[in-house]
Protein backbone atom coordinates (compact mmCIF):
# COMPACT_ATOMS: atom_id res chain seq x y z
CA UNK A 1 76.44 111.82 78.18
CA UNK A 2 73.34 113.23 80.21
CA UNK A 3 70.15 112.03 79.65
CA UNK A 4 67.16 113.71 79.68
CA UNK A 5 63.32 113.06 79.56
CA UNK A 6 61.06 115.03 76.92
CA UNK A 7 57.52 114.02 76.47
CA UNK A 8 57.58 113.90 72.10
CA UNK A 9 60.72 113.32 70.44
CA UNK A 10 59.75 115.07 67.13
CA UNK A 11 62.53 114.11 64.17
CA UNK A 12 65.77 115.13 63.06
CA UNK A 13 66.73 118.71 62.80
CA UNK A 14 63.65 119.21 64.99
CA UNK A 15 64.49 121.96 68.16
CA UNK A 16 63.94 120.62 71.02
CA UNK A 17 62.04 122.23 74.12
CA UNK A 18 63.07 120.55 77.56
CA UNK A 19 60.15 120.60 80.16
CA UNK A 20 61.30 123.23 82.86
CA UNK A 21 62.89 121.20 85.43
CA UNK A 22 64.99 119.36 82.95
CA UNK A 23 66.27 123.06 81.03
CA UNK A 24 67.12 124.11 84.48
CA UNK A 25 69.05 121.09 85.49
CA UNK A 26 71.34 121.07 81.87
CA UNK A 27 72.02 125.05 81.71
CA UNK A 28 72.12 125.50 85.58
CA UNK A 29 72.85 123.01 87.30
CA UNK A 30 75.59 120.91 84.69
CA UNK A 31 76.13 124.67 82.86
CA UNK A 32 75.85 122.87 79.51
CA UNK A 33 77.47 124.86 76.72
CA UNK A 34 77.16 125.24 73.03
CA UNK A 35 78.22 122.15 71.55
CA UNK A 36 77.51 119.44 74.30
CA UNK A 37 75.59 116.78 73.32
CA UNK A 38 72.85 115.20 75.10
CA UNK A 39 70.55 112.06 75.19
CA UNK A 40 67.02 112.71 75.32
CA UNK A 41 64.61 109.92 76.29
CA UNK A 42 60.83 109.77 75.52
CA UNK A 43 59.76 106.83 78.16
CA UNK A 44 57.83 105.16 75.38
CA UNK A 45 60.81 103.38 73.74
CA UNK A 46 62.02 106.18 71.69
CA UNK A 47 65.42 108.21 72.00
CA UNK A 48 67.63 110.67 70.68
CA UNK A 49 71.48 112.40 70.13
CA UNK A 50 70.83 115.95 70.37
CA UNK A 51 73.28 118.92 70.10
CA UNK A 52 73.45 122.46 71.61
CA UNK A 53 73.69 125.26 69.14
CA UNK A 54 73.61 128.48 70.00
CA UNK A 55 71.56 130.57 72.31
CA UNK A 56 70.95 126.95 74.12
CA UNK A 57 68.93 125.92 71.46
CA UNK A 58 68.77 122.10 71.15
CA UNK A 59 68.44 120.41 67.99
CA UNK A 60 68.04 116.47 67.15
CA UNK A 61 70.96 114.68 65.73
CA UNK A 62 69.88 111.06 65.36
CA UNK A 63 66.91 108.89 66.48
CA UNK A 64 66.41 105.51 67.50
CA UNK A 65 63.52 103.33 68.32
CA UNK A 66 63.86 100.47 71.00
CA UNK A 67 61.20 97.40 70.94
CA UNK A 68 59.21 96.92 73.78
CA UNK A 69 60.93 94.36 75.42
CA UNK A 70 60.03 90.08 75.30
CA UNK A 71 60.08 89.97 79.07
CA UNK A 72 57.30 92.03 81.01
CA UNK A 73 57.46 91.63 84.64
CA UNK A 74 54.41 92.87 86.59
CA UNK A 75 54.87 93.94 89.94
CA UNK A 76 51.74 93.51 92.72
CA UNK A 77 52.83 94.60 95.75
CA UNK A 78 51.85 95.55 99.23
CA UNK A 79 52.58 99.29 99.50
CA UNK A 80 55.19 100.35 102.07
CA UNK A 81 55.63 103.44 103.80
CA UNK A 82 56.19 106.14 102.01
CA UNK A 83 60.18 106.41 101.77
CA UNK A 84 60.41 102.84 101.39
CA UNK A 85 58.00 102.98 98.48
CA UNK A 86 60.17 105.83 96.67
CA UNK A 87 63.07 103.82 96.91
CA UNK A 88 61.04 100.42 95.24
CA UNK A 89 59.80 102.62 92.76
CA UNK A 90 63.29 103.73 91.96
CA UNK A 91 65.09 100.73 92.24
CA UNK A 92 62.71 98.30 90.43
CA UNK A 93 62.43 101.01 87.50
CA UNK A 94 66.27 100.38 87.19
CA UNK A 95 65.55 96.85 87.01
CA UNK A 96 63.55 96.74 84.34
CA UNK A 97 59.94 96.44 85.61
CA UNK A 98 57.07 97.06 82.79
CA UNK A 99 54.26 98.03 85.47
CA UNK A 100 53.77 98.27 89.22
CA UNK A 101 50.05 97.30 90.89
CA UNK A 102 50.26 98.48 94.59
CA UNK A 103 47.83 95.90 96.28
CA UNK A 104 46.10 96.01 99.65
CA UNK A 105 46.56 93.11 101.34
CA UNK A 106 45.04 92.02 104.98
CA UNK A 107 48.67 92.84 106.42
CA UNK A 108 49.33 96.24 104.66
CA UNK A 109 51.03 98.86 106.78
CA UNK A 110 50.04 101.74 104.55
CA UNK A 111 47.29 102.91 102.82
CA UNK A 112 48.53 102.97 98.71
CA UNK A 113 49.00 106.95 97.40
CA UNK A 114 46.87 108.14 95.10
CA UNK A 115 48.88 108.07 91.32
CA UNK A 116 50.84 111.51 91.69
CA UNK A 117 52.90 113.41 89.21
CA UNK A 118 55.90 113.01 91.69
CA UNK A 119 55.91 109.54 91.58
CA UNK A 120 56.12 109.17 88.10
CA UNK A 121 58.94 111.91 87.91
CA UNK A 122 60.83 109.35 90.33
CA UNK A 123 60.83 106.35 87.02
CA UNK A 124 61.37 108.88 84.85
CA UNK A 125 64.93 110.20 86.68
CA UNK A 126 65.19 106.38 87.22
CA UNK A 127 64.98 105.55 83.48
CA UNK A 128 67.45 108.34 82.97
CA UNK A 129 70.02 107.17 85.28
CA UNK A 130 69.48 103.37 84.25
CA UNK A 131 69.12 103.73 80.65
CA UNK A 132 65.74 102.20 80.36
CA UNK A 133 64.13 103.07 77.73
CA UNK A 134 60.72 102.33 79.32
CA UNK A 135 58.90 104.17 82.38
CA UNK A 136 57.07 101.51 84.32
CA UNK A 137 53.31 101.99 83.95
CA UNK A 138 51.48 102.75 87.75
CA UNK A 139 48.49 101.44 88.32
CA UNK A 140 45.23 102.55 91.01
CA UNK A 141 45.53 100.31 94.29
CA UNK A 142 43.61 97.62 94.02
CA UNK A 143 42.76 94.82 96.44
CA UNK A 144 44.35 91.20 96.21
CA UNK A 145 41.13 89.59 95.06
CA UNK A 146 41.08 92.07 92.08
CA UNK A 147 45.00 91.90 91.41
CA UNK A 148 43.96 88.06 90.84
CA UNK A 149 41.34 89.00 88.01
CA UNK A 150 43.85 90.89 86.60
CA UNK A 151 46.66 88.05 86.62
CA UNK A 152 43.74 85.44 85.21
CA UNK A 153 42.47 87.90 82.48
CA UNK A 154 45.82 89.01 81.18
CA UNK A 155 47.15 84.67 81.16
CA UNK A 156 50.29 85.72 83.12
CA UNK A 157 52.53 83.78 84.31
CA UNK A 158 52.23 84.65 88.25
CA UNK A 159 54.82 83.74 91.30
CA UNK A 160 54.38 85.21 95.11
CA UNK A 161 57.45 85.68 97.10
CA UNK A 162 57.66 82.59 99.98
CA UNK A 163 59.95 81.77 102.51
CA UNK A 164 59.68 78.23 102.63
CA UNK A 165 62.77 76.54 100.88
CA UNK A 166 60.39 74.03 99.86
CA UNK A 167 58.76 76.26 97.32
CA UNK A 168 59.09 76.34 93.66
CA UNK A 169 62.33 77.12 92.20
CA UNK A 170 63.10 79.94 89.87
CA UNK A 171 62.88 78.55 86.28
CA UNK A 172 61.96 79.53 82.55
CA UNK A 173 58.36 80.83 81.70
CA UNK A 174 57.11 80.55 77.90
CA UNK A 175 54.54 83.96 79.14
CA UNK A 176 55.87 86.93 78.41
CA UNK A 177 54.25 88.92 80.98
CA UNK A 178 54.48 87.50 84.13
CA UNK A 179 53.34 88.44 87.60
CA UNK A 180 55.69 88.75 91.05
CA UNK A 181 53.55 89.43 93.65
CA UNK A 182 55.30 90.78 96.80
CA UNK A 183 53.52 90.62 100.58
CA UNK A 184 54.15 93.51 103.24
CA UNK A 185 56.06 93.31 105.73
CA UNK A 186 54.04 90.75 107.98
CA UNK A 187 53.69 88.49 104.89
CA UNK A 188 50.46 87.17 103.66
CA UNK A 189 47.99 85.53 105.19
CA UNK A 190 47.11 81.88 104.99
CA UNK A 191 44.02 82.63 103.44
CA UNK A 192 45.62 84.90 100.63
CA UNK A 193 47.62 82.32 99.69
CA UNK A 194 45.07 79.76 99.63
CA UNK A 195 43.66 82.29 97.20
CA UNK A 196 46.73 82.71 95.13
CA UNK A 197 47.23 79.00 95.49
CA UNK A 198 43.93 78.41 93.78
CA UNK A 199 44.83 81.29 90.99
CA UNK A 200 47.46 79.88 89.52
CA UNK A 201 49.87 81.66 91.23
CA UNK A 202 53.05 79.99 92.41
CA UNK A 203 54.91 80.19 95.68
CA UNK A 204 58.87 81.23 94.82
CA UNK A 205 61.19 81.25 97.04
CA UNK A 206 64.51 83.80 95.97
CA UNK A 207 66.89 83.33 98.77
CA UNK A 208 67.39 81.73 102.60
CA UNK A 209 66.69 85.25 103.88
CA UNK A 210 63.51 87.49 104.65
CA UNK A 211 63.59 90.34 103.00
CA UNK A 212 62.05 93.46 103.61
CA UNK A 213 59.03 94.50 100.97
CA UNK A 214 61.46 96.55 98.61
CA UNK A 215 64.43 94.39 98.44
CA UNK A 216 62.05 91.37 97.57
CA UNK A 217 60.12 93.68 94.86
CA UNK A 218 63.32 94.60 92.91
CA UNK A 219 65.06 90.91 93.72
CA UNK A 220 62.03 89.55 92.15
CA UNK A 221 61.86 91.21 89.22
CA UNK A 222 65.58 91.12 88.56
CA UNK A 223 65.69 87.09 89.21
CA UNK A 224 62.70 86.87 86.63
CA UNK A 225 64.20 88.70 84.12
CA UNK A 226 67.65 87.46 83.96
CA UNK A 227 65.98 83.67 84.93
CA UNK A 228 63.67 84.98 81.31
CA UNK A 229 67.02 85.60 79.59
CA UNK A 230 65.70 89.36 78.82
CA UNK A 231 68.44 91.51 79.12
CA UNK A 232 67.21 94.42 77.05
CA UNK A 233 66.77 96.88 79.74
């Protein structure tokens, strides 16, 4: 069954109206046909069975509500170029990420993108694909220094990726939101993570290998979910 993502869900017997793209990808591209039955995902938790009657009207079947989930993993982390940002965006949506920060850190190689609509219709196909019933909230750029208000202010549990094999292993948090902040490609500086240090935030290490910036963003948040024991997404 396809899935599909509508902004309200309405209720039962409701017709349904698919934004645009989404009526042109069931009748056009999959040539849905009068009796098919497809999911239908509002991003917010909420989903829904519905069925194609006639004249490719779609009506609701059944509905179903999903709890947010125990486990909220915050992603901060140090924008990559462009492509390689689509593909985090993508991948840690499939992962299960609640929220991603983009950062600017002293090492950034690219300048964070202004919130766009076609970044969020990346989660959303994401969610789709992955069955999360959740599109990761995106948040303005920020710098480091005000990522670390954010961590304090919130009381999040808050790990930075580290390649020493010294560093603090992966292990149970009692927070349910917790923070994985992720460097950019030249890592960060000594004096960010002095500052992290003296946040609260705790060097991790997740492997014997450097990684680039998007395999350590969705590694992260995968570890620290399954390490969380939340496997609702």
């Amino acid at each position: 069954m396809h899935n599909f993502y509508i902004d309200k869900l309405g209720k039962i017997g409701d017709e349904v109206l698919l934004p645009t793209s989404e009526a042109k990808h069931l009748f056009k591209t999959l040539r849905a046909a009068k009796g098919d039955v497809v999911g239908l995902l509002d991003g917010q938790g909420g989903c829904a069975k519905a069925e194609i009657i006639e004249d490719k009207k779609i009506i609701i079947k059944s509905l179903e509500h999903h709890a947010e989930p125990d486990i909220k993993i915050h992603l901060f982390v140090a924008v990559p170029k462009r492509a390689k940002m689509d593909q985090l965006l993508r991948q840690c949506t499939e992962a299960g990420v609640w929220a991603v920060h983009p950062i600017i850190t002293k090492y950034s190689v690219a300048v964070p993108d202004k919130i766009s609509n076609r970044r969020h219709s990346l989660m959303q196909e994401a969610c789709k694909q992955a069955g999360n019933m959740f599109v990761p909230k995106l948040f303005t750029p920020c710098s480091l220094a005000k990522a670390l208000e954010k961590i304090k202010a919130a009381k999040m549990s808050a790990f930075y990726g580290a390649v020493s094999m010294d560093d603090k292993k992966l292990s149970h948090t009692s927070n349910p939101d917790i923070a994985w902040l992720v460097g950019p490609e030249g890592g960060f500086s000594d004096e960010e993570e002095q500052q992290m240090l003296s946040g609260g935030v705790a060097p991790l290490n997740i492997g014997p290998y450097i990684m680039r910036v998007e395999t350590a963003a969705v590694c992260g948040v995968s570890l620290l979910n399954f390490c969380n024991k939340d496997i609702s997404f």
